[in-house]
Protein backbone atom coordinates (compact mmCIF):
# COMPACT_ATOMS: atom_id res chain seq x y z
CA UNK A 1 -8.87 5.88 -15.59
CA UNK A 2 -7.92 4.65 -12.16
CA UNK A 3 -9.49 0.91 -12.78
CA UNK A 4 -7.83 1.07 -16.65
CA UNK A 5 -4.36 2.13 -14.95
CA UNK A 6 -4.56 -0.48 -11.98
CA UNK A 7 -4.63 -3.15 -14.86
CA UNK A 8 -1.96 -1.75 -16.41
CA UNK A 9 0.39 -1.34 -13.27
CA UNK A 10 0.29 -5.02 -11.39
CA UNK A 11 2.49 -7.17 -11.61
CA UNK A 12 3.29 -10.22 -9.90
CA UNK A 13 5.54 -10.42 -7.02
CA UNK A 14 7.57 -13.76 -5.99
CA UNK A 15 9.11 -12.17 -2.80
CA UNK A 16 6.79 -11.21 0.27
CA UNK A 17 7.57 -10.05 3.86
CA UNK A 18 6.05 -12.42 6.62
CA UNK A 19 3.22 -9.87 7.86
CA UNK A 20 -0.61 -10.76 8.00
CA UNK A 21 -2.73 -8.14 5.26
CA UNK A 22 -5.38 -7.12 7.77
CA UNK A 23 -8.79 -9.01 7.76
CA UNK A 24 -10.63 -6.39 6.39
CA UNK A 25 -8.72 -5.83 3.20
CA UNK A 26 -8.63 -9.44 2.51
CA UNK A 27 -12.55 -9.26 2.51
CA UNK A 28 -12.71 -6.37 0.30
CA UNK A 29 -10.72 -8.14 -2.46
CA UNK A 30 -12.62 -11.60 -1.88
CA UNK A 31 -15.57 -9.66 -2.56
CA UNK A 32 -14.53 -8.37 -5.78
CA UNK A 33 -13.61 -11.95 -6.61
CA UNK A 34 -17.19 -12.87 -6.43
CA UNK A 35 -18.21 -10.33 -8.72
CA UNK A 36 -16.80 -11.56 -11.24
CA UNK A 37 -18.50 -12.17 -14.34
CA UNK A 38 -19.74 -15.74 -14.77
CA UNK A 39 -21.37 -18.24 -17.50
CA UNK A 40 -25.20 -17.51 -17.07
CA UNK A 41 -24.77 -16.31 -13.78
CA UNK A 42 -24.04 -19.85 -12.15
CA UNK A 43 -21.49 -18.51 -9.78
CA UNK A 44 -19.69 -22.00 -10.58
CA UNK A 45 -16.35 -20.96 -8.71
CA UNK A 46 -15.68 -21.02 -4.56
CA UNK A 47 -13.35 -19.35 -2.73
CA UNK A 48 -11.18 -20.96 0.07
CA UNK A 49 -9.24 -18.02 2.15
CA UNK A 50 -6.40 -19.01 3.97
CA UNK A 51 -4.91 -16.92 6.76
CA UNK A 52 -3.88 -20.12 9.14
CA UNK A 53 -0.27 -20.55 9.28
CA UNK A 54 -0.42 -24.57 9.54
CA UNK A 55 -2.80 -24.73 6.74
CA UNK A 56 -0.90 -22.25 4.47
CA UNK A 57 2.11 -24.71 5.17
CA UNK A 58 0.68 -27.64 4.28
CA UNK A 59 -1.04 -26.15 1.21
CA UNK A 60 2.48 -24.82 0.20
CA UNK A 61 3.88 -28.30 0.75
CA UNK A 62 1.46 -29.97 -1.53
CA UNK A 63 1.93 -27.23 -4.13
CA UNK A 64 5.89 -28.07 -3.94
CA UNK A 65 5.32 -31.82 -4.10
CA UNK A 66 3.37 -31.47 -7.39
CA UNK A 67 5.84 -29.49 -8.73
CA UNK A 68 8.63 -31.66 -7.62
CA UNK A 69 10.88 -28.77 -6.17
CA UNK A 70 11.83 -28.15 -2.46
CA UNK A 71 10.62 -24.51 -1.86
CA UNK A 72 7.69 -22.39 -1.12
CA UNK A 73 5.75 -21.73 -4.37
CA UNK A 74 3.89 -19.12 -2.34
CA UNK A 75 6.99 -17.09 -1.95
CA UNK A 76 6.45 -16.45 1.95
CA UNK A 77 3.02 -14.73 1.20
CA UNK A 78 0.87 -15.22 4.36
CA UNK A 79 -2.44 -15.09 2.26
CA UNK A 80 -3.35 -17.88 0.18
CA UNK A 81 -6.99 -17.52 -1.95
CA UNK A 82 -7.60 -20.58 -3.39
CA UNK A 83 -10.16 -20.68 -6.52
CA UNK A 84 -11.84 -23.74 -7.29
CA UNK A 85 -14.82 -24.59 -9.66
CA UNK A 86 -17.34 -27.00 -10.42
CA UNK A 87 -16.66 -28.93 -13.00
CA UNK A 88 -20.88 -29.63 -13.80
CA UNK A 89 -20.66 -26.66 -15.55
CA UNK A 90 -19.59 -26.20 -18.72
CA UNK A 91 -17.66 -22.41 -18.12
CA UNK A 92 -16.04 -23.61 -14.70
CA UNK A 93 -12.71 -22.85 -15.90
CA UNK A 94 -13.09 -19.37 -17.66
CA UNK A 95 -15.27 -18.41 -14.62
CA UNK A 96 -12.80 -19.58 -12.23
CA UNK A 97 -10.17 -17.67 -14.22
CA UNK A 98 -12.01 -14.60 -14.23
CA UNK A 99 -12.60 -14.76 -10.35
CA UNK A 100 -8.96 -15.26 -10.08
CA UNK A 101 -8.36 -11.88 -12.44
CA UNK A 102 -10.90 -10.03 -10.08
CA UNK A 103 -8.56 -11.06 -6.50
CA UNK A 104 -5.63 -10.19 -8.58
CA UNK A 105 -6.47 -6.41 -9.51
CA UNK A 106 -8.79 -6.26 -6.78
CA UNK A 107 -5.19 -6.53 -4.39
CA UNK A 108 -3.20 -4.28 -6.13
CA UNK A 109 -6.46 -1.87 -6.23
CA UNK A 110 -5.61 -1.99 -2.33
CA UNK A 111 -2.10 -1.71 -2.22
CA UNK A 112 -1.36 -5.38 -1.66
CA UNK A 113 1.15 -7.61 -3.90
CA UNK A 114 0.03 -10.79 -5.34
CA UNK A 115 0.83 -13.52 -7.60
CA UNK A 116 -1.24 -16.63 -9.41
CA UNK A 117 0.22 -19.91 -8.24
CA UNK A 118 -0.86 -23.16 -10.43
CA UNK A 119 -1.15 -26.67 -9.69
CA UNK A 120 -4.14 -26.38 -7.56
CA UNK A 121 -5.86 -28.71 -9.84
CA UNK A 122 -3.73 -31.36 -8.98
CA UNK A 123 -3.60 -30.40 -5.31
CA UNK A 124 -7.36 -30.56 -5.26
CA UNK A 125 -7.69 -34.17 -7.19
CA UNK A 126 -5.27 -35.73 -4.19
CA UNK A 127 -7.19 -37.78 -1.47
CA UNK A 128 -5.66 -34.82 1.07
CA UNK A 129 -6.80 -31.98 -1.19
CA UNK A 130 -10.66 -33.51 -1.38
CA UNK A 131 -10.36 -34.30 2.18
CA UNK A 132 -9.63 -30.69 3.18
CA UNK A 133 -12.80 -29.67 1.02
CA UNK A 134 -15.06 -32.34 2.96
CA UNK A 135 -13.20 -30.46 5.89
CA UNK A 136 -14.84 -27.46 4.72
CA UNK A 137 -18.22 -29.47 4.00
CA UNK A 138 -17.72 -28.38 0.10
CA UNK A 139 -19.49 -30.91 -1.88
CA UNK A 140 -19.33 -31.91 -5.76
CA UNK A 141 -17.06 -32.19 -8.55
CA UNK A 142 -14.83 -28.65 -7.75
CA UNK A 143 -11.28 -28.39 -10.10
CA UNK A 144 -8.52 -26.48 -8.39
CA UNK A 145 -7.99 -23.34 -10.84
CA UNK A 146 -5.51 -21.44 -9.25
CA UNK A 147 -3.86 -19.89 -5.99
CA UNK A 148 -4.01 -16.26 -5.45
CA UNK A 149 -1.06 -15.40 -3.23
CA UNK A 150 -1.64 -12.00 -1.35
CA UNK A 151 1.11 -10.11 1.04
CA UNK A 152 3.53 -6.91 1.42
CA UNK A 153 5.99 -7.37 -1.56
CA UNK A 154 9.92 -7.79 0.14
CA UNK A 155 11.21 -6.45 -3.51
CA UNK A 156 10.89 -3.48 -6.06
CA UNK A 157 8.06 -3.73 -8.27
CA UNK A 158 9.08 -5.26 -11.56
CA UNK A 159 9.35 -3.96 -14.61
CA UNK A 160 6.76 -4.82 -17.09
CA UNK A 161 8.13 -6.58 -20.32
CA UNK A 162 7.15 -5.22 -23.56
CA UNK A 163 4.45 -6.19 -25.04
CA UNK A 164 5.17 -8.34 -28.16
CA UNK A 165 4.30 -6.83 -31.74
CA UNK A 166 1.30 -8.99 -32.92
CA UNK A 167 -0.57 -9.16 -29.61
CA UNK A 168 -3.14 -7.54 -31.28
CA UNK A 169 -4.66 -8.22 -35.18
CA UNK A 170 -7.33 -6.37 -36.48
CA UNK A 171 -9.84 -6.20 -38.63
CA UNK A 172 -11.75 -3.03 -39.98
């Protein structure tokens, strides 16, 4: 039941304080990120972790451009995991998404707020996003599929909203 009630129970935060999640909890929930379940096993997503303060800047700045707003759209989180796929195979974007689900529970399964941030599709099809994967000597055709945003919340933890009444339809 604790797994079942840690899904329940996150929520995403959009207010964090300015201190560094240690090293080794960032590496527990990366690892859980790359267990997530995959299209036959291909393992199509990467993960880039970002602890460095210039990079997380400039990430944050690119993020803001695309969405054509002067602020941080990483809310001050010092952690930025971003998920990328390659586009050669055919489930890059539901395996992505599912790596993204695993960082997401996987932080609140360690006591650590986080949030998915979009746009990192477009960040990652700008001559500066491919040049920071040639930076990182990743090669191919990777899509940007999301940011996961990891820090100390600097808030209360929302309340859920209810679900809506035909979530769910069934047939028996």
């Amino acid at each position: 039941m604790d797994a079942y009630n840690n899904l329940i129970t996150r929520r995403s935060i959009k207010k964090f304080k300015s201190d560094m999640v240690p090293k080794e909890i960032i590496e527990k929930i990366l690892e859980a990120g790359t267990y997530a379940p995959t299209g036959m096993n291909w393992q199509s997503p990467v993960i880039i972790a970002v602890t460095n303060k210039e990079m997380r800047d400039r990430l944050s700045a690119m993020n803001a451009k695309v969405m054509g707003a002067a602020m941080d759209p990483f809310y001050n989180a010092p952690v930025v995991l971003v998920v990328l796929a390659d586009k050669s195979k055919p489930t890059y974007i539901c395996d992505g998404s599912l790596v993204m689900g695993n960082l997401l529970n996987a932080a609140h399964a360690c006591g650590i707020s986080s949030c998915w941030i979009h746009r990192a599709k477009e960040e990652f099809e700008s001559e500066e996003g491919r040049e920071i994967l040639r930076s990182l000597g990743i090669d191919g055709d990777y899509e940007g599929i999301g940011h996961c945003i990891l820090g100390y919340a600097d808030c209360e933890q929302p309340v859920p909203s209810p679900r809506k009444d035909n979530y769910i339809y069934w047939i028996e």
